[in-house]
N, C-alpha and C. Protein backbone atom coordinates (compact mmCIF):
# COMPACT_ATOMS: atom_id res chain seq x y z
N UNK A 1 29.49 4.77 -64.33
CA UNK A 1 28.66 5.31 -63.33
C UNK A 1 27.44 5.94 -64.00
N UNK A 2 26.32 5.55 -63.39
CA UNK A 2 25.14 5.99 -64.08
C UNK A 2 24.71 7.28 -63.31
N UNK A 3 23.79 8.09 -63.88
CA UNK A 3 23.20 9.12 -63.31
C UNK A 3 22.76 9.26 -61.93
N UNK A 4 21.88 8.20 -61.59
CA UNK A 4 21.14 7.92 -60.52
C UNK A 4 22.69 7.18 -59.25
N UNK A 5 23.88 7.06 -59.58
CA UNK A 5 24.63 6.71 -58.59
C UNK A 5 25.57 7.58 -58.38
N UNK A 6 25.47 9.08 -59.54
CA UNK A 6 26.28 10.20 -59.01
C UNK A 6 25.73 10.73 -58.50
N UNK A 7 24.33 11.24 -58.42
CA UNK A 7 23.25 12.04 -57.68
C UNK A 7 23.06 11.42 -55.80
N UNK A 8 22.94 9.81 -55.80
CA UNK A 8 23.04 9.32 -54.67
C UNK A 8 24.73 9.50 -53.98
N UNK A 9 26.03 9.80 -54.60
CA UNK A 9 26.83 10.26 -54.11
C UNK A 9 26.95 11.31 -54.05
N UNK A 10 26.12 12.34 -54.47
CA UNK A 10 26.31 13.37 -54.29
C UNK A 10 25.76 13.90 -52.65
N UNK A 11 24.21 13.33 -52.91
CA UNK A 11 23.21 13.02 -51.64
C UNK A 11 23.94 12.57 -50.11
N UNK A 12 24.80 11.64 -50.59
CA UNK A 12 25.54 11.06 -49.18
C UNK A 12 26.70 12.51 -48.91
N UNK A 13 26.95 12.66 -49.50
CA UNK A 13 28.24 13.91 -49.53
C UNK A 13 27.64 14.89 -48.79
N UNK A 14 26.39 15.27 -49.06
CA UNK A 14 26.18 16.75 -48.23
C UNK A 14 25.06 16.36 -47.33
N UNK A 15 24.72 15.09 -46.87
CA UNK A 15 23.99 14.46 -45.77
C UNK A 15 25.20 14.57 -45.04
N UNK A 16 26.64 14.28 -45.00
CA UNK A 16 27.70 14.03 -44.38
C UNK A 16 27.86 15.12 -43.55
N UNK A 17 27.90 16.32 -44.74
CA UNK A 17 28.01 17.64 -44.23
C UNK A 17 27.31 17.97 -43.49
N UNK A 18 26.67 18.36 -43.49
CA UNK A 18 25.62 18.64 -42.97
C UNK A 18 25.31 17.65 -41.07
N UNK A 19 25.45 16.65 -41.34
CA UNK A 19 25.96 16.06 -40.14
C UNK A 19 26.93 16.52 -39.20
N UNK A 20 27.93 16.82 -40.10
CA UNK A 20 29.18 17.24 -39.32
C UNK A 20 28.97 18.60 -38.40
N UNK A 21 28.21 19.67 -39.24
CA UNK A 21 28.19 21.02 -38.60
C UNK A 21 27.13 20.98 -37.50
N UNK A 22 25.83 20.08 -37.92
CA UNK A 22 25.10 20.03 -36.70
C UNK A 22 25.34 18.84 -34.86
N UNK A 23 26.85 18.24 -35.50
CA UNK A 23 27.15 17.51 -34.35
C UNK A 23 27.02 16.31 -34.46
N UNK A 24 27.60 15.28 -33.39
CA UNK A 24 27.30 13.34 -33.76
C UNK A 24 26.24 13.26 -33.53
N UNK A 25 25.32 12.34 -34.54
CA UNK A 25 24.52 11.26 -34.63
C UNK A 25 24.48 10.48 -33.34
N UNK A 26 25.24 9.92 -32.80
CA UNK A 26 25.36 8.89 -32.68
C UNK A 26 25.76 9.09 -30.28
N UNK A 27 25.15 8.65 -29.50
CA UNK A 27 25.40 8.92 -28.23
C UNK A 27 26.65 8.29 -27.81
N UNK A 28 27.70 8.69 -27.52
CA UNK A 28 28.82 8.37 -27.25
C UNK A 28 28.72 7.74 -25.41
N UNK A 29 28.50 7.69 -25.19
CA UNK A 29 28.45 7.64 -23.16
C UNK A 29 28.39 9.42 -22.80
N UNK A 30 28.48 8.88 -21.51
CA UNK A 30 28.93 10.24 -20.54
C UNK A 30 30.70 10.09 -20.27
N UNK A 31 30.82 11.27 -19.70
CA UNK A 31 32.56 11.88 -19.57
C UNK A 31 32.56 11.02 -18.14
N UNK A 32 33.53 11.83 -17.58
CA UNK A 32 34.33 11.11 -16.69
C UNK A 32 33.66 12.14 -15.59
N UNK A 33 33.86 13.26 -16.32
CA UNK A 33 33.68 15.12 -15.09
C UNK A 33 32.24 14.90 -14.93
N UNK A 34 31.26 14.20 -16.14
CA UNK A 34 30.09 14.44 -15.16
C UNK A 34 29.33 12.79 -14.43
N UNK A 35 30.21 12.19 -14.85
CA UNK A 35 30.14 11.01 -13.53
C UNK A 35 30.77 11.70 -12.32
N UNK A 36 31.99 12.10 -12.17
CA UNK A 36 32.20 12.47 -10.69
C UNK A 36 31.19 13.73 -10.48
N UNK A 37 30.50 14.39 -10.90
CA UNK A 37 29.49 15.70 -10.61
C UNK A 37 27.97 14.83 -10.03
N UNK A 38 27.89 13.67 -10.91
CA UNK A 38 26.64 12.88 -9.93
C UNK A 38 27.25 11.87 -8.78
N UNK A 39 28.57 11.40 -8.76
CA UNK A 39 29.33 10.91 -7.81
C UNK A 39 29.15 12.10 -6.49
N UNK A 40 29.69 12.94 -6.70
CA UNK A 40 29.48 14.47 -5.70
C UNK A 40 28.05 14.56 -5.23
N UNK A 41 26.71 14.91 -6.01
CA UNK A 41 25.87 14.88 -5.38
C UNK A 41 24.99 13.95 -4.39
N UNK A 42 25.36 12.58 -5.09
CA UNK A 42 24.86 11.33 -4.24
C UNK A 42 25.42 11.54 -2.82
N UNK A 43 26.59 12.21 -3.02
CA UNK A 43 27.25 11.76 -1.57
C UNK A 43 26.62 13.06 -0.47
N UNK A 44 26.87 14.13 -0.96
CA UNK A 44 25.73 15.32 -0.50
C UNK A 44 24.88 14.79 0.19
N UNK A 45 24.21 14.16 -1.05
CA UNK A 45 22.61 13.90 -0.24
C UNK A 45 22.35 12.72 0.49
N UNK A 46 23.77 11.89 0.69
CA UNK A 46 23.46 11.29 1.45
C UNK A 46 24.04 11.41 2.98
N UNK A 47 25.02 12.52 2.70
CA UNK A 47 25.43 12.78 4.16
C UNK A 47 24.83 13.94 5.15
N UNK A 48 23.59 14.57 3.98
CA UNK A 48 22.67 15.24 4.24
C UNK A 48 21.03 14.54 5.21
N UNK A 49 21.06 13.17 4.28
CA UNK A 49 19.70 12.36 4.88
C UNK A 49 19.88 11.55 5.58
N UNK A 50 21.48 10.85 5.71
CA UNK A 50 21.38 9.76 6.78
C UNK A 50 21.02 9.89 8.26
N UNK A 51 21.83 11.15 8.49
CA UNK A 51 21.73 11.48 10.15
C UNK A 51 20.45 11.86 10.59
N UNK A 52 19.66 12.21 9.43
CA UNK A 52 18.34 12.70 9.75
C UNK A 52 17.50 11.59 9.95
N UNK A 53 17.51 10.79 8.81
CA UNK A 53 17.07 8.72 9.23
C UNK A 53 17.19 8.40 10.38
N UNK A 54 18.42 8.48 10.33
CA UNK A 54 18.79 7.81 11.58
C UNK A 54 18.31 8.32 13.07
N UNK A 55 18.60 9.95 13.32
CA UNK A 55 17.31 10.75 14.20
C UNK A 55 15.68 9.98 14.30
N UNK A 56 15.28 9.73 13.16
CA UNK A 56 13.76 9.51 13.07
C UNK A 56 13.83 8.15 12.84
N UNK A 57 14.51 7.37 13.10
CA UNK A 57 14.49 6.00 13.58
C UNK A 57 14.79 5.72 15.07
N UNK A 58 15.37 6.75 16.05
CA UNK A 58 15.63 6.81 17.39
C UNK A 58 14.53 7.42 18.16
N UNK A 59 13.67 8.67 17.47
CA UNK A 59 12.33 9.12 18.11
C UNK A 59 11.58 8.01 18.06
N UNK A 60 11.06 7.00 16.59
CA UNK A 60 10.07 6.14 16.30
C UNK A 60 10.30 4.97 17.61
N UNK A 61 11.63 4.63 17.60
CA UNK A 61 11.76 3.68 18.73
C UNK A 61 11.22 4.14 20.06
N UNK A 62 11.91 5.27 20.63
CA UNK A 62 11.39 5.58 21.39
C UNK A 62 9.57 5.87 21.83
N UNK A 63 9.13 5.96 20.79
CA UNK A 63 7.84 6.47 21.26
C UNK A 63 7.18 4.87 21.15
N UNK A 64 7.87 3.96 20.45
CA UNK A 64 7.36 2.37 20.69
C UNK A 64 7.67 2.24 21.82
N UNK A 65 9.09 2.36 22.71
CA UNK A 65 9.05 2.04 24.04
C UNK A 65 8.23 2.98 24.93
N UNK A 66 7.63 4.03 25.02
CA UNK A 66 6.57 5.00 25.53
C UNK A 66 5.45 4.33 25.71
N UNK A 67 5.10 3.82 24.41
CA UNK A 67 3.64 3.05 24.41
C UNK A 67 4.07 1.98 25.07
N UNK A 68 4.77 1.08 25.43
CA UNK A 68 4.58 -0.13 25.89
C UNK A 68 4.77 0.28 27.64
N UNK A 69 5.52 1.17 27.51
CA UNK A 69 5.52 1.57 29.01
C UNK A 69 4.38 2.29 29.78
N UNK A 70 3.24 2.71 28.82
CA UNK A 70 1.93 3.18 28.92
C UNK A 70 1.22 1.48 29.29
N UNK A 71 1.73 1.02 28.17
CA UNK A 71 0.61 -0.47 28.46
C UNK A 71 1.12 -1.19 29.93
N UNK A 72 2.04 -1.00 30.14
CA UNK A 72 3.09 -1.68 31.55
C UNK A 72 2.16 -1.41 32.70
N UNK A 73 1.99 0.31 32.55
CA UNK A 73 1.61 0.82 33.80
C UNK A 73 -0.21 0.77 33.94
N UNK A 74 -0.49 0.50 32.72
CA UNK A 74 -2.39 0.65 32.83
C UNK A 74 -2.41 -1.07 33.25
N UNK A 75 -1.20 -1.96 33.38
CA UNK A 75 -1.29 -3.57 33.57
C UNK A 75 -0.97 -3.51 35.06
N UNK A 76 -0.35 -2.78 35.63
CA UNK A 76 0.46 -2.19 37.12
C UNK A 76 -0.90 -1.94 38.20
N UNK A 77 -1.93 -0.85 37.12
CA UNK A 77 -2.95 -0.52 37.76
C UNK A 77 -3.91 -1.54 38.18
N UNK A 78 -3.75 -2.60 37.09
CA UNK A 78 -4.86 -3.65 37.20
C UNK A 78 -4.11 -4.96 38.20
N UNK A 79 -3.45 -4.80 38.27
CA UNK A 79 -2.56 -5.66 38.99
C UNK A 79 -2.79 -5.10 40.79
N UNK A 80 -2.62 -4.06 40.95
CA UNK A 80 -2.84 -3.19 42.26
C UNK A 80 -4.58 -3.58 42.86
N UNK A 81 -5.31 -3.71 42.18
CA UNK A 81 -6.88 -3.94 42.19
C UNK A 81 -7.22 -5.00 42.16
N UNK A 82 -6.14 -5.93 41.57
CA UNK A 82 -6.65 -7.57 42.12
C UNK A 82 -5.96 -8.22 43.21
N UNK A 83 -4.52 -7.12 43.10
CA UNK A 83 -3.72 -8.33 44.81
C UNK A 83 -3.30 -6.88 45.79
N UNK A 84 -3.96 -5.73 45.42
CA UNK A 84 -3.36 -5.04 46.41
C UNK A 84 -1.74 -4.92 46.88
N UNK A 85 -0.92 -4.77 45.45
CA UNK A 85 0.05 -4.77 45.73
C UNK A 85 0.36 -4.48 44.14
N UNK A 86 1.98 -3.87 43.69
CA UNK A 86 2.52 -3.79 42.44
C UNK A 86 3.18 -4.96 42.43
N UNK A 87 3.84 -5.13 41.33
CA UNK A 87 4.99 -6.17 40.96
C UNK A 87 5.96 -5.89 40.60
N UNK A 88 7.12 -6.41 40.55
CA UNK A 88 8.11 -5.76 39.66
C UNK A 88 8.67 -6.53 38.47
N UNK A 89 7.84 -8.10 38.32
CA UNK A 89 7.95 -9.07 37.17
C UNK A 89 7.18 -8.47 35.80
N UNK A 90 7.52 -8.48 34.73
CA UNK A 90 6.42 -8.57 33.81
C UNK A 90 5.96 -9.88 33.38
N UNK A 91 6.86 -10.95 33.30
CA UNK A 91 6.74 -12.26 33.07
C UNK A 91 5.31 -13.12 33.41
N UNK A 92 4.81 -14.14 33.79
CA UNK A 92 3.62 -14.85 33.76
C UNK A 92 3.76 -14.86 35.30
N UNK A 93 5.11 -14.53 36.39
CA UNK A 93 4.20 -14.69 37.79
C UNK A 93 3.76 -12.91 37.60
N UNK A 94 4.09 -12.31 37.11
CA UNK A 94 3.82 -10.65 37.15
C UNK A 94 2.53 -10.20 36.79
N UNK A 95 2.78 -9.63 35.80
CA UNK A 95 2.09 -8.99 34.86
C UNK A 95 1.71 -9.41 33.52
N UNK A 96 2.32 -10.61 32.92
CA UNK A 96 1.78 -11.64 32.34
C UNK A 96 2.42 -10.63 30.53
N UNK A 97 3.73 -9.72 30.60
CA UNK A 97 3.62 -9.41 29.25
C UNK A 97 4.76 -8.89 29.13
N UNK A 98 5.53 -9.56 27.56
CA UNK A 98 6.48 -9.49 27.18
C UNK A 98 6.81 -8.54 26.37
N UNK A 99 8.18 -8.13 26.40
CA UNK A 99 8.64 -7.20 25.35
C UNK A 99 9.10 -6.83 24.13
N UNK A 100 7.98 -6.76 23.52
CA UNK A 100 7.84 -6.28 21.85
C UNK A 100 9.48 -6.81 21.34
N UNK A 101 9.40 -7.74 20.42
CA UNK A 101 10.81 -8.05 19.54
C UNK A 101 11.48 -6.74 19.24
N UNK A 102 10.54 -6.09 18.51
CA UNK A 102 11.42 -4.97 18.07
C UNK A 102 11.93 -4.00 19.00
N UNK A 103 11.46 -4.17 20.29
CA UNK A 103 11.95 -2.85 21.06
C UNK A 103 13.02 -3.94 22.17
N UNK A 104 13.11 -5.33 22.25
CA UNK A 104 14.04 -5.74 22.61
C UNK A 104 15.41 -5.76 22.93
N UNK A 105 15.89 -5.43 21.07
CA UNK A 105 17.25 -4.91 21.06
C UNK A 105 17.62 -3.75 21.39
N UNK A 106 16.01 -2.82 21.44
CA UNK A 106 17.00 -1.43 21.71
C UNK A 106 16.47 -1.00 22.90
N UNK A 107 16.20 -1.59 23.88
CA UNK A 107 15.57 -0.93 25.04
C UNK A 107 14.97 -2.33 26.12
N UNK A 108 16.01 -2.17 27.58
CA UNK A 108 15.77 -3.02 28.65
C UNK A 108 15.78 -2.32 29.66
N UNK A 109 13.86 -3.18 29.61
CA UNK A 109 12.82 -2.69 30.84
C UNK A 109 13.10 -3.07 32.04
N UNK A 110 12.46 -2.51 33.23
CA UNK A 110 12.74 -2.84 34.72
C UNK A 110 11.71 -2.13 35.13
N UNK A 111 11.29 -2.78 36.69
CA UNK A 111 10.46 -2.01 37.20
C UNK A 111 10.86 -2.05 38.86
N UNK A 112 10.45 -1.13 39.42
CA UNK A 112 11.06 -1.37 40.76
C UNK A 112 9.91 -0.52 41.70
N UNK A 113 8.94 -1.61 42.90
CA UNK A 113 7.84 -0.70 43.16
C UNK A 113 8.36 -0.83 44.93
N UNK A 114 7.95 -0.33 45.91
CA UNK A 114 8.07 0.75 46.71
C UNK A 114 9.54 0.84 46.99
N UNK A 115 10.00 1.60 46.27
CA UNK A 115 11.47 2.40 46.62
C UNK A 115 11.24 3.71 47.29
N UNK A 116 9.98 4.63 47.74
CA UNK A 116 10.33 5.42 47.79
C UNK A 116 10.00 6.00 46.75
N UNK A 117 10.51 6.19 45.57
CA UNK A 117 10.72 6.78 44.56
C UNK A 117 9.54 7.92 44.22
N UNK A 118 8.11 7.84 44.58
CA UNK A 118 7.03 8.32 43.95
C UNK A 118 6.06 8.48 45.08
N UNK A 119 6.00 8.59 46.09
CA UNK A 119 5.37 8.68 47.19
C UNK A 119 4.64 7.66 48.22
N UNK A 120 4.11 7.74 48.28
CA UNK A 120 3.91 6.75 49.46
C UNK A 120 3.69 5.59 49.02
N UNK A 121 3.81 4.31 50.05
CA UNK A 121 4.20 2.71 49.42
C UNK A 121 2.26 2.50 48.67
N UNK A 122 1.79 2.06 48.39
CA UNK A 122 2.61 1.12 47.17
C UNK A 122 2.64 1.78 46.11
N UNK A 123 3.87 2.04 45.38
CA UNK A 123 4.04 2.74 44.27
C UNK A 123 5.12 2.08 43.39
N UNK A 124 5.70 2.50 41.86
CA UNK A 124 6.23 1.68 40.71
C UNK A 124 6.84 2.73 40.16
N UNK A 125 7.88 2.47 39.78
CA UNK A 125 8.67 3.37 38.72
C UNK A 125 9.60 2.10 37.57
N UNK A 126 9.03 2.70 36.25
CA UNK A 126 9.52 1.91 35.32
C UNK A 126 10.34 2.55 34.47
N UNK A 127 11.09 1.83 34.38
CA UNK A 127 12.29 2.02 33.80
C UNK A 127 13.07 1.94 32.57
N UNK A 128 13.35 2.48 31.26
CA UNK A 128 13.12 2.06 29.76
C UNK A 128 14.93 2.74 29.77
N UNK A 129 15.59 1.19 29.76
CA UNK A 129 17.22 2.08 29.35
C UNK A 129 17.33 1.43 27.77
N UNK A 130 17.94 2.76 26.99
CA UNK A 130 18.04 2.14 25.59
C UNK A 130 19.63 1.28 26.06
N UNK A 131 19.63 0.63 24.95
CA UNK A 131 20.92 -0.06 24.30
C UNK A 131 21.29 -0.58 22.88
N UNK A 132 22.65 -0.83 22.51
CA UNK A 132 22.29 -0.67 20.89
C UNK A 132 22.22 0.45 20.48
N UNK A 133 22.08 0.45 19.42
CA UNK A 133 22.07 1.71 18.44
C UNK A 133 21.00 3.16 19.07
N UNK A 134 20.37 2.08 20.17
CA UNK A 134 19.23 3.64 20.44
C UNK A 134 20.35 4.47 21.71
N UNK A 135 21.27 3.55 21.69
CA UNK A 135 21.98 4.12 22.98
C UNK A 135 22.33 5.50 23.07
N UNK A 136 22.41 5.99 22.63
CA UNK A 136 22.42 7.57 22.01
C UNK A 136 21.27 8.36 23.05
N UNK A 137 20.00 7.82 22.97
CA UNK A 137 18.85 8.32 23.55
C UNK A 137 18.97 8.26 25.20
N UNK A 138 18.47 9.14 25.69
CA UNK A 138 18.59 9.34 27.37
C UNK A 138 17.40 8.13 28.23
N UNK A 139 17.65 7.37 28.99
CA UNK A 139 16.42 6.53 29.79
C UNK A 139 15.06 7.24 29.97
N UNK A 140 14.38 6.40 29.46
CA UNK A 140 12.68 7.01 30.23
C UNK A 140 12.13 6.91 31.41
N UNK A 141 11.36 7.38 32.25
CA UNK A 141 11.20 6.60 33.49
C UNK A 141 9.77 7.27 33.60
N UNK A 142 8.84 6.51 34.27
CA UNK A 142 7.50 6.38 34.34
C UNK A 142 7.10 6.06 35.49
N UNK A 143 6.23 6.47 36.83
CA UNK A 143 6.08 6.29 37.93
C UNK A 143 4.74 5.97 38.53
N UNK A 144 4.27 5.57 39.52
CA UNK A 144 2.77 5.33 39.84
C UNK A 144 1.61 6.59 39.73
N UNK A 145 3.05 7.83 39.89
CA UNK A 145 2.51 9.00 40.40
C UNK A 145 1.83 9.50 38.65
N UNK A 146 2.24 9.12 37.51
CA UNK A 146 2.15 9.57 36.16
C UNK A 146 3.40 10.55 36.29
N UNK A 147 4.53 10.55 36.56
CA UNK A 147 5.71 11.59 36.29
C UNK A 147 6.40 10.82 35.53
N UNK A 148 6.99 11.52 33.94
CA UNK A 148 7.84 11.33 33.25
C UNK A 148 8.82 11.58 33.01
N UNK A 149 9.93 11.24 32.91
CA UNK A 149 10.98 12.11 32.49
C UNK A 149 11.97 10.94 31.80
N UNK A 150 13.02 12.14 30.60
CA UNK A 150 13.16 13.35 30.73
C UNK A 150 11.55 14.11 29.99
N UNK A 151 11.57 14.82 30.86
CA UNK A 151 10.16 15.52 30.55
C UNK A 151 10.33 16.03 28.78
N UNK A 152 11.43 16.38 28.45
CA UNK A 152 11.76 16.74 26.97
C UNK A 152 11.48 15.74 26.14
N UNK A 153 11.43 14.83 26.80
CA UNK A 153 11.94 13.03 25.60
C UNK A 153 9.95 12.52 25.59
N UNK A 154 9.23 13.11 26.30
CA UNK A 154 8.23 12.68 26.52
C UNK A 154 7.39 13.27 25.76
């Protein structure tokens, strides 16, 4: 053994040491306790944000069926001014307009004009019942008179 290969064993010897007291080198994974500790929080936060999603995916719908029931009734008005009368079709003998894909699944329209309903004949009350997942949400209803309800949902 030459000089220069006891000095380099010597070198590895207290590099070793020295390793040892300051801890591994080397990243082992994570434990088990703190996978289930981010297992735990995911679930937190997600039983924290879903219902709230899901809330603000039932207002957004709704205020899509609002607007179309705005566009229904400014089509109601123009309809009243060319035949002197409402309709209760939206289709091509009606009112000539269909209902948004997306608000399809969750909401079926109706209209029903002199019932009574809103004062004197000729008058319209439209009708927005959810179904599907918006079913949760209470019906809208919209009248010749401009009365909404539920006045809360509006």
């Amino acid at each position: 053994m030459t000089l220069s290969d006891e000095s380099h064993k010597r070198c590895r010897r207290a590099a070793l040491k020295t390793r040892s007291r300051l801890g591994p080198t080397t990243f082992r994974g994570i434990t088990l306790v703190e996978l289930l500790i981010v297992i735990a929080v995911v679930a937190i936060l997600s039983a924290i944000a879903l219902p709230a999603y899901d809330q603000f995916i039932i207002r957004a719908n709704r205020a899509a069926a609002q607007r179309f029931m705005m566009d229904v009734a400014n089509r109601e008005e123009q309809f009243l001014a060319n035949k002197r009368s409402y309709t209760s079709a939206l289709d091509s003998t009606g009112l000539s307009i269909s209902t948004p894909p997306e608000l399809s699944t969750r909401y079926s329209f109706g209209i029903v004009t002199n019932d009574g309903c809103c004062g004197p004949s000729p008058n319209y009350q439209i009708t927005a019942t959810p179904i599907g997942k918006q079913s949760s949400d209470p019906a809208l209803t919209l009248d010749s008179q401009g009365n909404k309800s539920p006045s809360a949902k509006w």
